[in-house]
Protein backbone atom coordinates (compact mmCIF):
# COMPACT_ATOMS: atom_id res chain seq x y z
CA UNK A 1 165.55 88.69 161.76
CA UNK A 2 167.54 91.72 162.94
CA UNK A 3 166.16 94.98 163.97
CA UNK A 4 166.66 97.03 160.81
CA UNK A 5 165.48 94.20 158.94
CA UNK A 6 162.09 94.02 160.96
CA UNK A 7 161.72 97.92 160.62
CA UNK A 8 161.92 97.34 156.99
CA UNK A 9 159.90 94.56 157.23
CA UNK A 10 157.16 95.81 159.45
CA UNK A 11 156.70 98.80 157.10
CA UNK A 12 156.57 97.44 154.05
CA UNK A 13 154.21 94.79 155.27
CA UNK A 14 151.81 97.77 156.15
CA UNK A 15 152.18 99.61 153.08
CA UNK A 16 151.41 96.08 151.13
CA UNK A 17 148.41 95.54 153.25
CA UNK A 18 146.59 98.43 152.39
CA UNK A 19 147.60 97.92 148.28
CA UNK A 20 146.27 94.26 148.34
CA UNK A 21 143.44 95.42 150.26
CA UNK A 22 142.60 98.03 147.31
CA UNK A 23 143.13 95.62 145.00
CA UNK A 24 141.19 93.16 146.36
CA UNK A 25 138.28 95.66 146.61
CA UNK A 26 139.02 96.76 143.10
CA UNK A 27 138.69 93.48 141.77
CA UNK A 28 135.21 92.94 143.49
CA UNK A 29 134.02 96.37 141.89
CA UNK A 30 135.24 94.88 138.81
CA UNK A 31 133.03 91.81 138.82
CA UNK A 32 130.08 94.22 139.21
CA UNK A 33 130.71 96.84 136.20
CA UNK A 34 128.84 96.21 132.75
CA UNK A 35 131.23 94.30 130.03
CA UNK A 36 131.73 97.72 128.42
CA UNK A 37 133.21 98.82 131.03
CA UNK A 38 135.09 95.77 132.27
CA UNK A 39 138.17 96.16 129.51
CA UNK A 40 139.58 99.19 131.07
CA UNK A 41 139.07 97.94 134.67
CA UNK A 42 140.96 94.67 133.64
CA UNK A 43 143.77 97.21 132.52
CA UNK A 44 144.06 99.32 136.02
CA UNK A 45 143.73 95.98 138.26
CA UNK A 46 145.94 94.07 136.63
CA UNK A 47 148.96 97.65 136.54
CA UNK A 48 147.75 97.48 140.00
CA UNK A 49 148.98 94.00 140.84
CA UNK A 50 151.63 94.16 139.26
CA UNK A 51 152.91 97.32 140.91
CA UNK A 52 152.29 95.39 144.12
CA UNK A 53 154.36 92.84 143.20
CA UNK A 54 157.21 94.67 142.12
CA UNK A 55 156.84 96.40 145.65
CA UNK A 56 156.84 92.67 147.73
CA UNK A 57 160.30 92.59 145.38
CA UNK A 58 161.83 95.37 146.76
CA UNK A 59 160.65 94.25 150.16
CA UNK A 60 162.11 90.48 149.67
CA UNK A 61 165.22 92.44 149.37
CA UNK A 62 165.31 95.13 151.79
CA UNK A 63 164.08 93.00 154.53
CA UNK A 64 164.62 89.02 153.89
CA UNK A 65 162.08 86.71 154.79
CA UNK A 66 160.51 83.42 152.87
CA UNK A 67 156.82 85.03 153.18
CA UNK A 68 157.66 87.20 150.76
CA UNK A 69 158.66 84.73 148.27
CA UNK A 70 155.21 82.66 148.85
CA UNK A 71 153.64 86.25 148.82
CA UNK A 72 154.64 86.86 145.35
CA UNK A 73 154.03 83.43 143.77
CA UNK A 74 150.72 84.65 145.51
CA UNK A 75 150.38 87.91 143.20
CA UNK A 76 151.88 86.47 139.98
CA UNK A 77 149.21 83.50 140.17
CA UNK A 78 146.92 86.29 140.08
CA UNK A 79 148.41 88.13 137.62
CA UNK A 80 147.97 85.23 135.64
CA UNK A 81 144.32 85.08 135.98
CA UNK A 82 144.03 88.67 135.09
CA UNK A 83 145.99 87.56 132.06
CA UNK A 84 143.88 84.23 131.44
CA UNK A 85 140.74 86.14 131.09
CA UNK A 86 139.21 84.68 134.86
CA UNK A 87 139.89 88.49 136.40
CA UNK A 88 137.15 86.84 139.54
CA UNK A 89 139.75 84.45 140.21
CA UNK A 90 142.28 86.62 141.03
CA UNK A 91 140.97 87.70 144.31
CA UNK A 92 141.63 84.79 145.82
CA UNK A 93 145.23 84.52 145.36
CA UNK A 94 145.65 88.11 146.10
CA UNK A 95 143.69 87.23 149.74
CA UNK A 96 146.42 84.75 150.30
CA UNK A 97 148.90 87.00 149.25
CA UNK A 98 147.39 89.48 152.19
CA UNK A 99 147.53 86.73 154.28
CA UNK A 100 151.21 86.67 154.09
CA UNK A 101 152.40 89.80 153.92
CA UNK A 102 150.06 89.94 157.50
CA UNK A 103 152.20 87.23 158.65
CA UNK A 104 155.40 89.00 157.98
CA UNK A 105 153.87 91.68 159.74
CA UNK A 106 153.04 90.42 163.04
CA UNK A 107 156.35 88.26 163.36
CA UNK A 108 158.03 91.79 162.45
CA UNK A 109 156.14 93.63 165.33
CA UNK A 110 156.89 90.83 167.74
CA UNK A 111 160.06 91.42 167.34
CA UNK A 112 160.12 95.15 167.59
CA UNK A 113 157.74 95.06 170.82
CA UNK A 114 160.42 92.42 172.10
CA UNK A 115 163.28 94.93 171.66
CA UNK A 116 160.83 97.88 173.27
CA UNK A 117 161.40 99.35 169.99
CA UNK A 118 157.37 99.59 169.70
């Protein structure tokens, strides 16, 4: 990974950690509302996720790296769970999604604290 690649990288990796986070807490929220009120939550979570994904997109091509492939496979298996009707599953696959994007994190740090760039 090159320098301006790991910038990239490191950012977006932050910025994605705190939306997955949200979502993730969103989703929990979700399992707790009454089923009135669970329609319309399904609706923001799941324009949440995907906005998240489109974001790893631009990531995958700003700053190449095969963690944010698995990352999105990641958010469109939960996407698909919103879609399924199993909403609780999908806060599993956006942990390991989190888990990912993390990864591409640290390695991008590494590399900047290497360089003395951070």
């Amino acid at each position: 990974m090159e320098t301006d690649e790991a910038i990239k990288a490191f950012a977006q990796s932050e910025k994605l950690k705190s939306a997955l986070i949200w979502a993730s807490q969103l989703g929990e929220v979700y399992q707790a509302l009454a089923e009135t009120d669970k329609a319309g939550a399904e609706k923001i979570l799941r324009s949440m996720v995907s906005m998240i994904g489109n974001e790893v997109g631009i990531a995958r091509k700003a700053a190449p790296h095969d963690g944010w492939l698995a990352a999105e496979k990641d958010i469109n298996t939960a996407l698909v769970m919103l879609n399924s009707g199993v909403a609780h599953e999908a806060g599993y696959h956006l942990t390991q999604a989190l888990s990912k994007v993390t990864n591409i994190g640290q390695q991008s740090m590494s590399l900047l604290i290497e360089k003395g760039l951070l």
